[in-house]
PDB file of N, CA and C in Angstrom:
ATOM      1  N   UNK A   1     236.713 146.899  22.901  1.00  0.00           N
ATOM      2  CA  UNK A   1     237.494 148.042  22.451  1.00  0.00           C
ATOM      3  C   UNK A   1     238.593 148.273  23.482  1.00  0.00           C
ATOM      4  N   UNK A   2     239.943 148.328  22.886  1.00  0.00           N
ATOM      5  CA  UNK A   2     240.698 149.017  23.622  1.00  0.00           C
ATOM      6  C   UNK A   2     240.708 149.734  24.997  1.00  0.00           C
ATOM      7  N   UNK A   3     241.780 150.392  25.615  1.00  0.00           N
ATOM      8  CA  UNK A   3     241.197 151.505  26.072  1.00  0.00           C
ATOM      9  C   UNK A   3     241.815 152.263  25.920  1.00  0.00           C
ATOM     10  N   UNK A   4     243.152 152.219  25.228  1.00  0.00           N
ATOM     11  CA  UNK A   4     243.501 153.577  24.047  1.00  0.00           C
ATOM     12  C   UNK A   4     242.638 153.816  22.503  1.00  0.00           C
ATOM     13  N   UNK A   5     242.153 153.158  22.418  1.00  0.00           N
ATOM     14  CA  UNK A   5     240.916 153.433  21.388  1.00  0.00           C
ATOM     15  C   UNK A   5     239.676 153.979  22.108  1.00  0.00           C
ATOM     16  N   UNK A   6     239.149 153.901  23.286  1.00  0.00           N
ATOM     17  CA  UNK A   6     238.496 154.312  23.817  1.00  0.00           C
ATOM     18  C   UNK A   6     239.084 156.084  24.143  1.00  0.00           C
ATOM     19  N   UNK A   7     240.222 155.814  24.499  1.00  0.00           N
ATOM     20  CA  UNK A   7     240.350 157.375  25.217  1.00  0.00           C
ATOM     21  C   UNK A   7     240.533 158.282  23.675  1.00  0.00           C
ATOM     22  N   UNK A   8     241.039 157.679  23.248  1.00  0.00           N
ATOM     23  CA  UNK A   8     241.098 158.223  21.470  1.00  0.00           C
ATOM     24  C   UNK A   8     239.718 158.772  21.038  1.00  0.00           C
ATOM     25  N   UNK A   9     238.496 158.014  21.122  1.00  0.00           N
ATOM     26  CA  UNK A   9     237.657 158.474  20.874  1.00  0.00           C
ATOM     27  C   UNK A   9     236.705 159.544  21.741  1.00  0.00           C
ATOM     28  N   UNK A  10     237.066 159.403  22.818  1.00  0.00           N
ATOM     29  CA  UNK A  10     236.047 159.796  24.104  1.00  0.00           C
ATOM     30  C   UNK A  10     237.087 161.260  23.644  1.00  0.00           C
ATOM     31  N   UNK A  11     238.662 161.464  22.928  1.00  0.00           N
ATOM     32  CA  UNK A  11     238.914 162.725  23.004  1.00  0.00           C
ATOM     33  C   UNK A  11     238.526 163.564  21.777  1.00  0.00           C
ATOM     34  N   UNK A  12     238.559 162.646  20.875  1.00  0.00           N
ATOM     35  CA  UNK A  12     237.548 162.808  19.594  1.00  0.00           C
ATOM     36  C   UNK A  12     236.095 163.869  19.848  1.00  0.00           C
ATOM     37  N   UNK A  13     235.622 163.264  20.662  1.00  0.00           N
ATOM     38  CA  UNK A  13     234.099 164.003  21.140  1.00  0.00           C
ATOM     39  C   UNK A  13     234.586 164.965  21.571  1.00  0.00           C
ATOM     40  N   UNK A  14     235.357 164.905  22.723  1.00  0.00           N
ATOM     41  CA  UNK A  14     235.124 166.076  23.213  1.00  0.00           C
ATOM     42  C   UNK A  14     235.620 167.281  22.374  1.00  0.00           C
ATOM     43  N   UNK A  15     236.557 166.640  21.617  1.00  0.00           N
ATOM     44  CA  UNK A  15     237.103 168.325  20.694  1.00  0.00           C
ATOM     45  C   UNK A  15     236.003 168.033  19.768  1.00  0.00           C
ATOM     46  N   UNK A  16     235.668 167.207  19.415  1.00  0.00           N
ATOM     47  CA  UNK A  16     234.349 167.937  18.059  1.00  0.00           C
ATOM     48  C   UNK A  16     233.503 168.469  18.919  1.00  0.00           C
ATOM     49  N   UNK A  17     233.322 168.691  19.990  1.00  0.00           N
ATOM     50  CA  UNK A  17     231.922 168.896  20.998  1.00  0.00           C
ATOM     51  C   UNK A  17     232.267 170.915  21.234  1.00  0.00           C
ATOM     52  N   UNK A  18     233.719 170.936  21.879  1.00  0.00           N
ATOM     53  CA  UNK A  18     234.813 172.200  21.857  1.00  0.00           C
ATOM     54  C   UNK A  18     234.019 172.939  20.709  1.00  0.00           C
ATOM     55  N   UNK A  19     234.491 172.325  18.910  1.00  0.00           N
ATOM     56  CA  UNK A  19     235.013 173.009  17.999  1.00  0.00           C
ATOM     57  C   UNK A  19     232.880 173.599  17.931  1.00  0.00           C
ATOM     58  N   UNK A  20     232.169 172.420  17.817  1.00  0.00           N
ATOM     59  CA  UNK A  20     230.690 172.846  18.002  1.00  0.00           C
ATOM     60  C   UNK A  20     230.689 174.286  19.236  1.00  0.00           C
ATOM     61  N   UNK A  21     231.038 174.256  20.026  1.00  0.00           N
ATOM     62  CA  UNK A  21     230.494 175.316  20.617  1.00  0.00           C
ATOM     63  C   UNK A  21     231.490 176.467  20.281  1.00  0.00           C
ATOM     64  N   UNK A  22     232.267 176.543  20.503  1.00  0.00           N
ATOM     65  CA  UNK A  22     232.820 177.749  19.443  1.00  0.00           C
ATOM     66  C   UNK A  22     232.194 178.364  18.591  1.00  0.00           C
ATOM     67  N   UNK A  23     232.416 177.413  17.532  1.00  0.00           N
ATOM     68  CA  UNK A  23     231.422 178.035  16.337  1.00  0.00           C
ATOM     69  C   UNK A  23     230.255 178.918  16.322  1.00  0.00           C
ATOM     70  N   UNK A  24     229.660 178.152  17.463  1.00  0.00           N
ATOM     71  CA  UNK A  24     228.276 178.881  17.318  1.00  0.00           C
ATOM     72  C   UNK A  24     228.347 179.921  18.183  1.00  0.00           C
ATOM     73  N   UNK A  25     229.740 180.121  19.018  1.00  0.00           N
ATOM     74  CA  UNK A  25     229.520 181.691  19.819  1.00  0.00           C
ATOM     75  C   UNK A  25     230.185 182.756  18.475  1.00  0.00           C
ATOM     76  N   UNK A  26     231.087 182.322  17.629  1.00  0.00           N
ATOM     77  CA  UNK A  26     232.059 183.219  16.660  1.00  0.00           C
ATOM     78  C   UNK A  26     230.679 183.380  15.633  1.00  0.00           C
ATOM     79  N   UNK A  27     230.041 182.413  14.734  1.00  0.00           N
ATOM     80  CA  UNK A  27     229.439 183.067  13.920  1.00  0.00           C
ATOM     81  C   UNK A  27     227.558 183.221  14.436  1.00  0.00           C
ATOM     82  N   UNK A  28     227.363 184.470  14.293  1.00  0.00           N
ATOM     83  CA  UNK A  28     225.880 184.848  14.905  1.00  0.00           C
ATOM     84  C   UNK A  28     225.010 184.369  14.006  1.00  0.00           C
ATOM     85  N   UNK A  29     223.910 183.792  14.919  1.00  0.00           N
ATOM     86  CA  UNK A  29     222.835 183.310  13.667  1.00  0.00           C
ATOM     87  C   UNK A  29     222.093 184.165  12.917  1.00  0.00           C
ATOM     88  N   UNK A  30     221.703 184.605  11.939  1.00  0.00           N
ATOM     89  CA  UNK A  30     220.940 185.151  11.333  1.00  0.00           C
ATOM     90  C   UNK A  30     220.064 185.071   9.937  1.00  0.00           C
ATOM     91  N   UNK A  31     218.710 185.468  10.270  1.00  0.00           N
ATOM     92  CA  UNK A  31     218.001 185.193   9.029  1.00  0.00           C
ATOM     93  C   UNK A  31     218.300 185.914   8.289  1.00  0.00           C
ATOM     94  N   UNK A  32     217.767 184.929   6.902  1.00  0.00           N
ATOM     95  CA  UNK A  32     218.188 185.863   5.540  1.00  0.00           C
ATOM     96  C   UNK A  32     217.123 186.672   5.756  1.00  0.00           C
ATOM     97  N   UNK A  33     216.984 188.021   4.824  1.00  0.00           N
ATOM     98  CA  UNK A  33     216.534 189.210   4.725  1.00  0.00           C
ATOM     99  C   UNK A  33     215.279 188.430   3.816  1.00  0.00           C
ATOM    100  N   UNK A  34     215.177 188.092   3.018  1.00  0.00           N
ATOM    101  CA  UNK A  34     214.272 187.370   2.844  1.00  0.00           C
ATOM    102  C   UNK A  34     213.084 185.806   2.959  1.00  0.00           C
ATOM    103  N   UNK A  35     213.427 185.713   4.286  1.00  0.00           N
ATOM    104  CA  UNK A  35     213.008 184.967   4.779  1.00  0.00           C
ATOM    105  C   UNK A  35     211.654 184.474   5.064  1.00  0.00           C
ATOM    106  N   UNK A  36     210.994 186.128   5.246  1.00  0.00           N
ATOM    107  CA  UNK A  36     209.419 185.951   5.162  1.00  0.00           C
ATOM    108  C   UNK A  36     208.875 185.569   3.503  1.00  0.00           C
ATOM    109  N   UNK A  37     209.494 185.770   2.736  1.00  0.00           N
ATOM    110  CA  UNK A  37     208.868 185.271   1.236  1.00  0.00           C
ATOM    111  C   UNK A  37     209.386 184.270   0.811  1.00  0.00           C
ATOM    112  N   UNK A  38     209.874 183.683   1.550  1.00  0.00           N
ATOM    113  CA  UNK A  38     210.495 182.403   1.356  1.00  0.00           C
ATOM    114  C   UNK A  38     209.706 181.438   1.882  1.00  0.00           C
ATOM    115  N   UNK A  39     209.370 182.128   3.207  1.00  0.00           N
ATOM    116  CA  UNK A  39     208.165 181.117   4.065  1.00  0.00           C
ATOM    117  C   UNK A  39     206.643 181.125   3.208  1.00  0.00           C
ATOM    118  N   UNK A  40     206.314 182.242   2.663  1.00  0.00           N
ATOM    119  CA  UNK A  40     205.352 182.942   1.949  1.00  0.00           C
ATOM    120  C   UNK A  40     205.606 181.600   0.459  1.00  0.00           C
ATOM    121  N   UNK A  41     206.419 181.806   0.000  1.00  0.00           N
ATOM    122  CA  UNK A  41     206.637 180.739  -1.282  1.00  0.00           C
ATOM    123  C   UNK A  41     206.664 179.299  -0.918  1.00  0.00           C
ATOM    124  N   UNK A  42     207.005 178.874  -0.088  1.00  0.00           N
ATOM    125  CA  UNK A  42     207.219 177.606   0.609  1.00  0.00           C
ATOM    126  C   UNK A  42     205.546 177.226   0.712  1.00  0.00           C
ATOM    127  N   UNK A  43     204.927 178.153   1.159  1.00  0.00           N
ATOM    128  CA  UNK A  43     203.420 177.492   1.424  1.00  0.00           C
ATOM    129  C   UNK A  43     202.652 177.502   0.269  1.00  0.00           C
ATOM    130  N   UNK A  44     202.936 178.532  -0.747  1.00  0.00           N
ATOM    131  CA  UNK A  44     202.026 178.244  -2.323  1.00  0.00           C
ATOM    132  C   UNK A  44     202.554 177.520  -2.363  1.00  0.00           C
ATOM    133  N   UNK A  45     204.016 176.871  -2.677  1.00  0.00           N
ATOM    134  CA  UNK A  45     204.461 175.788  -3.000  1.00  0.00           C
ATOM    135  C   UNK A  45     203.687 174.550  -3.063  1.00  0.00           C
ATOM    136  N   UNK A  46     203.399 174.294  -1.338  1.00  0.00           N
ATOM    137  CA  UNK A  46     202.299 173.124  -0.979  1.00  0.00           C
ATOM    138  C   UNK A  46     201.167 173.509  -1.457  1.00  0.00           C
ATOM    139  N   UNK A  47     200.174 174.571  -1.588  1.00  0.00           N
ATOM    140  CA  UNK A  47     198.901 174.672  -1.749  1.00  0.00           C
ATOM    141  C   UNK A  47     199.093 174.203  -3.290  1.00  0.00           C
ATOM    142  N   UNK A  48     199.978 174.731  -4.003  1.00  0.00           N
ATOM    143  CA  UNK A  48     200.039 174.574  -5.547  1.00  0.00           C
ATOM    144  C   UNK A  48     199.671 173.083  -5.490  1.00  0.00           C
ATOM    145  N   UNK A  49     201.257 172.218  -5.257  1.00  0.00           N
ATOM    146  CA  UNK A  49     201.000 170.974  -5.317  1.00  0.00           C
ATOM    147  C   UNK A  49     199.602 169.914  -4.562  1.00  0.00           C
ATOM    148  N   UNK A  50     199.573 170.483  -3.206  1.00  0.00           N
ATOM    149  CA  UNK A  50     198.175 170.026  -2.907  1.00  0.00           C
ATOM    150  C   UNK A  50     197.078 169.955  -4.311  1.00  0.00           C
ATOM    151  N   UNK A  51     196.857 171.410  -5.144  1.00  0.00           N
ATOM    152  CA  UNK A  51     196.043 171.299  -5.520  1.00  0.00           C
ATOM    153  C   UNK A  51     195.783 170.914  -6.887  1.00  0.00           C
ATOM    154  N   UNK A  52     197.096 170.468  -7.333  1.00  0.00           N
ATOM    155  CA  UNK A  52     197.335 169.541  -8.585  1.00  0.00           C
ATOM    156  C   UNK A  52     196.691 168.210  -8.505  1.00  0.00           C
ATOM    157  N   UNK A  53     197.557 167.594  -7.041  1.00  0.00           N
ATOM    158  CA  UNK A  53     197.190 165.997  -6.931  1.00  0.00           C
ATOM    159  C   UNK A  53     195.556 166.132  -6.727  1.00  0.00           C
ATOM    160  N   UNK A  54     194.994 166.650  -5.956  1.00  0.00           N
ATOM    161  CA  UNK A  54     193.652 166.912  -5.749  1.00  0.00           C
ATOM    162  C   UNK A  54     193.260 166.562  -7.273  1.00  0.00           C
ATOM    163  N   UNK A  55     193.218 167.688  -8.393  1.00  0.00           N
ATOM    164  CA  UNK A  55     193.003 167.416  -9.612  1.00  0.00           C
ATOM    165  C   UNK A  55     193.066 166.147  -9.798  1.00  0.00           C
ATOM    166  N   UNK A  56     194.354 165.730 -10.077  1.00  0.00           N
ATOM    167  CA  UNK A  56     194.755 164.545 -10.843  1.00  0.00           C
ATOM    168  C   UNK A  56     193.545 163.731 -10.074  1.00  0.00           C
ATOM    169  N   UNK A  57     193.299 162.896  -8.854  1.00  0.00           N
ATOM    170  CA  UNK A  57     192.552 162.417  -8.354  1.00  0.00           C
ATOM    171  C   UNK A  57     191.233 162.231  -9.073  1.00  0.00           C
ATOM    172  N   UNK A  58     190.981 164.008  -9.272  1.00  0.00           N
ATOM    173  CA  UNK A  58     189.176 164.387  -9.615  1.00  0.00           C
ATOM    174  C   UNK A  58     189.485 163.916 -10.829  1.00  0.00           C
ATOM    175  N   UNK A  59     190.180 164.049 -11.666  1.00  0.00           N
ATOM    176  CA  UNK A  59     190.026 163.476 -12.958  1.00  0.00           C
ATOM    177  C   UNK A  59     190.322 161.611 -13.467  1.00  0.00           C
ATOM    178  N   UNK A  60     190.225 161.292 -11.972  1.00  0.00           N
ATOM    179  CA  UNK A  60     190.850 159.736 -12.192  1.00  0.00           C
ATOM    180  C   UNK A  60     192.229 159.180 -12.663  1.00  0.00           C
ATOM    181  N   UNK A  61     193.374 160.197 -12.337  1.00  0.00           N
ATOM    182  CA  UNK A  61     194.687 160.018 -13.365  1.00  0.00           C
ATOM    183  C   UNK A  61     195.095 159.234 -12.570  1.00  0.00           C
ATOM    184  N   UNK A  62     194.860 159.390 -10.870  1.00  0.00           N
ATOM    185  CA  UNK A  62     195.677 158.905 -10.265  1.00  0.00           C
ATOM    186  C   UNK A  62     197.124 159.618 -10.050  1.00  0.00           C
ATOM    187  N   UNK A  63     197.806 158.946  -8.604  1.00  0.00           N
ATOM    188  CA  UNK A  63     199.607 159.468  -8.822  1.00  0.00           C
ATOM    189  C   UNK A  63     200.084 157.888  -8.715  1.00  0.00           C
ATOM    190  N   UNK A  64     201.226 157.715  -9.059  1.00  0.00           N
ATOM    191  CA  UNK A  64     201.602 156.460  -8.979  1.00  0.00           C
ATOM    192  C   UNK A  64     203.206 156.602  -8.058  1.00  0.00           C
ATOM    193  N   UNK A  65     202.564 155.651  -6.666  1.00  0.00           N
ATOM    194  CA  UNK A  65     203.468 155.497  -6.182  1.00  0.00           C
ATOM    195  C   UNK A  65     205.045 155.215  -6.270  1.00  0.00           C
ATOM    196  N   UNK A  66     204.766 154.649  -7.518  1.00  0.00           N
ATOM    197  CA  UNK A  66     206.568 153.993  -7.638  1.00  0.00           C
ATOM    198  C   UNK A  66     207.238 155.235  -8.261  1.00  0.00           C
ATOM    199  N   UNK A  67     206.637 155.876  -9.205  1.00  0.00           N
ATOM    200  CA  UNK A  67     206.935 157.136 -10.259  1.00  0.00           C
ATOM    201  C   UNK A  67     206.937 157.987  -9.460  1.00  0.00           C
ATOM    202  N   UNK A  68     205.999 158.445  -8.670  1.00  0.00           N
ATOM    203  CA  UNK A  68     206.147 159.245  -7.930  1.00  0.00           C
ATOM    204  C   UNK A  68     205.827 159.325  -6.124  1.00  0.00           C
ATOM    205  N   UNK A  69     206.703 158.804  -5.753  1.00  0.00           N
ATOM    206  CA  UNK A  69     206.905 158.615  -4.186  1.00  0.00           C
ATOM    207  C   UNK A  69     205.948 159.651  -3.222  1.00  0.00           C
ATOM    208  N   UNK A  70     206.576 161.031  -3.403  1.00  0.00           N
ATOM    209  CA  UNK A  70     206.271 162.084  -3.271  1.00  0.00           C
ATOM    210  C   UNK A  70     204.853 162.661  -3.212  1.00  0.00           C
ATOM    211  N   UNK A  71     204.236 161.613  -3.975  1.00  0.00           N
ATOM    212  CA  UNK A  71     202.846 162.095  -4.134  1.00  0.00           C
ATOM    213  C   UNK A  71     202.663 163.649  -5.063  1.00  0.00           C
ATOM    214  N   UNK A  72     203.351 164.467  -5.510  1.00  0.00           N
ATOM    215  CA  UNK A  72     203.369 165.403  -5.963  1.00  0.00           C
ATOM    216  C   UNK A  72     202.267 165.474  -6.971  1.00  0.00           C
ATOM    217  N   UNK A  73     201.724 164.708  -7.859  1.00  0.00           N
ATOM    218  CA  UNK A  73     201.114 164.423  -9.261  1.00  0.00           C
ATOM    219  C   UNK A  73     201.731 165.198 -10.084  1.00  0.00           C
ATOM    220  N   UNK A  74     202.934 165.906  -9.881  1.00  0.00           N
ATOM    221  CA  UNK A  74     203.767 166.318 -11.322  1.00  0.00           C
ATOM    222  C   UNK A  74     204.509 165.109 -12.111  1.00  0.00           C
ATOM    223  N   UNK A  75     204.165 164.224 -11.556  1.00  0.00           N
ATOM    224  CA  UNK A  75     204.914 162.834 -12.385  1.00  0.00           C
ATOM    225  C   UNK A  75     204.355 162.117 -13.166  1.00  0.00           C
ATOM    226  N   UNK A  76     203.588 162.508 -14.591  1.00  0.00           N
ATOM    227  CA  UNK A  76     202.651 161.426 -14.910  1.00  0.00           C
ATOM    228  C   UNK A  76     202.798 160.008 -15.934  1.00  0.00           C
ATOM    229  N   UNK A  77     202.101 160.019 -16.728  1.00  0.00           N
ATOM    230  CA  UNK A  77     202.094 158.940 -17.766  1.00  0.00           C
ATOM    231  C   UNK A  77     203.690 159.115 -17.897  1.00  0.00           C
ATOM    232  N   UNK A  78     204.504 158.010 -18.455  1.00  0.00           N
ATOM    233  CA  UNK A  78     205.369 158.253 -19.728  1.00  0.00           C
ATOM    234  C   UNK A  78     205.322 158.400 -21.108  1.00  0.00           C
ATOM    235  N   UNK A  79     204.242 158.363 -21.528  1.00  0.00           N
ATOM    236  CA  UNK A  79     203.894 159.052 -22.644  1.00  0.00           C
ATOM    237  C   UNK A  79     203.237 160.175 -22.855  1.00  0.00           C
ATOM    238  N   UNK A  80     202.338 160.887 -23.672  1.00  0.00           N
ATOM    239  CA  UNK A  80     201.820 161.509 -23.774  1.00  0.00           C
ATOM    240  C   UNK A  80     201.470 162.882 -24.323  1.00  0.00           C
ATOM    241  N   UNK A  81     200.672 163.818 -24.829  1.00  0.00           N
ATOM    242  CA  UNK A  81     200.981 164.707 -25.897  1.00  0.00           C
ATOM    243  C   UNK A  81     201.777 166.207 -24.972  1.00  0.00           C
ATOM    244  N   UNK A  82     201.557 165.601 -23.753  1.00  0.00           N
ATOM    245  CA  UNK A  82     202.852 166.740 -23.169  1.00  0.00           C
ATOM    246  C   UNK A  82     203.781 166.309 -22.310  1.00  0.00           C
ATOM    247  N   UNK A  83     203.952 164.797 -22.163  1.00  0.00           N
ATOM    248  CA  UNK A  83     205.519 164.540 -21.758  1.00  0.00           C
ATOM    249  C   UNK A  83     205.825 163.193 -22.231  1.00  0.00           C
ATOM    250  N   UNK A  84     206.772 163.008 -22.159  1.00  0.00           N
ATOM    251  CA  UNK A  84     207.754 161.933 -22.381  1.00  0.00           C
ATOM    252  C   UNK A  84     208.715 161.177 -21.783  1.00  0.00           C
ATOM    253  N   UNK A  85     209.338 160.128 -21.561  1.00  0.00           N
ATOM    254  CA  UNK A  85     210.504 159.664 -20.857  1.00  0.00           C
ATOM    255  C   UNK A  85     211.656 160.161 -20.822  1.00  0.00           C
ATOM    256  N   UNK A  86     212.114 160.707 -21.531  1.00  0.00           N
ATOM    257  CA  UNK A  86     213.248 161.249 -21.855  1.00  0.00           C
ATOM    258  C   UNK A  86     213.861 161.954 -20.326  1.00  0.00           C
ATOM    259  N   UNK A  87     214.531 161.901 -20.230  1.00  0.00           N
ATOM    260  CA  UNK A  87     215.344 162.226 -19.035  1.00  0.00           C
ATOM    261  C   UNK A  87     215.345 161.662 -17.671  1.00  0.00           C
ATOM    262  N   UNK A  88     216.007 161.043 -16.689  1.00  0.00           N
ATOM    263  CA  UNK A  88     216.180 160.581 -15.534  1.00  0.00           C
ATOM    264  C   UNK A  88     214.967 160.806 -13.883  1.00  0.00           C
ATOM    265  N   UNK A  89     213.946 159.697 -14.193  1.00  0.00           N
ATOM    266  CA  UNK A  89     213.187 159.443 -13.329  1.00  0.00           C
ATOM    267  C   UNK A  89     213.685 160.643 -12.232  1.00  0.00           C
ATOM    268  N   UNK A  90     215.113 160.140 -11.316  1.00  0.00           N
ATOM    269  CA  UNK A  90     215.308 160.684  -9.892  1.00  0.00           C
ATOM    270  C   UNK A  90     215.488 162.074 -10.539  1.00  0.00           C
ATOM    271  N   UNK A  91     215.991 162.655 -11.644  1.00  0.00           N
ATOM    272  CA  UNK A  91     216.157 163.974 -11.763  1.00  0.00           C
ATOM    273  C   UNK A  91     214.453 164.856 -11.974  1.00  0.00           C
ATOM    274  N   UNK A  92     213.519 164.227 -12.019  1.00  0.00           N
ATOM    275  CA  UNK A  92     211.973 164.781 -12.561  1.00  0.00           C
ATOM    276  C   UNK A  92     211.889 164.649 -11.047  1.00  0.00           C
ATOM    277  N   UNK A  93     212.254 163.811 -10.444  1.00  0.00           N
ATOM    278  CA  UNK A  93     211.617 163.486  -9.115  1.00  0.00           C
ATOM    279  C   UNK A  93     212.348 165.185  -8.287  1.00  0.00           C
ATOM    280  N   UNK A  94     213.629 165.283  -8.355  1.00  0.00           N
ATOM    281  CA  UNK A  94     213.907 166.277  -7.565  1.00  0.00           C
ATOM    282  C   UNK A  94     213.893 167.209  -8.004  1.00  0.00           C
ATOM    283  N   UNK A  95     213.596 167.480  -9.324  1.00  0.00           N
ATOM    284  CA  UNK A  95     212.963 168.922 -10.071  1.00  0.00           C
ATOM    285  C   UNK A  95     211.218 168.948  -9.248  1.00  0.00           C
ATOM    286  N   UNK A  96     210.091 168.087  -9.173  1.00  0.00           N
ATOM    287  CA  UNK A  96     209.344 168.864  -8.225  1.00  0.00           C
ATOM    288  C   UNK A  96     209.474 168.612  -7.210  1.00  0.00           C
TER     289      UNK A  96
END
């Protein structure tokens, strides 16, 4: 490398390094006002899903890795008398 590409970059850092600390003295951090029920929802969240896949397991459904990475067991059969293929694998995936 250069060493006007070098000083180019080494000045690069330092002003993105500048504009980083700025920032964080101008805007104050603060939690949202609802933050504790957020943390509060965040953990049914997991217990919920924990206690789906658990199910699925006890009932032998299995989760299937490729379908569902995540392990979630909201991903099941593609057929079935309550779901279907219809709509985009990665979009089911980031809906749970």
């Amino acid at each position: 490398m250069s060493r006007s590409k070098m000083t180019l970059l080494l000045l690069a850092a330092a002003v993105s390094l500048a504009v980083i600390v700025v920032e964080s003295r101008l805007v104050p951090y603060s939690r949202a006002p609802q933050y504790g029920e957020m943390v509060e929802a965040a953990a049914a969240m997991r217990a919920a899903t924990r206690a789906v896949g658990e199910r699925r397991l006890a009932l032998g459904l299995g989760i299937d890795p490729v379908t569902d990475p995540n392990g979630t067991g909201f991903i099941g059969v593609e057929y079935s008398g309550m779901t279907t293929s219809l709509g985009e694998l990665a979009a089911k995936r980031t809906t749970t």
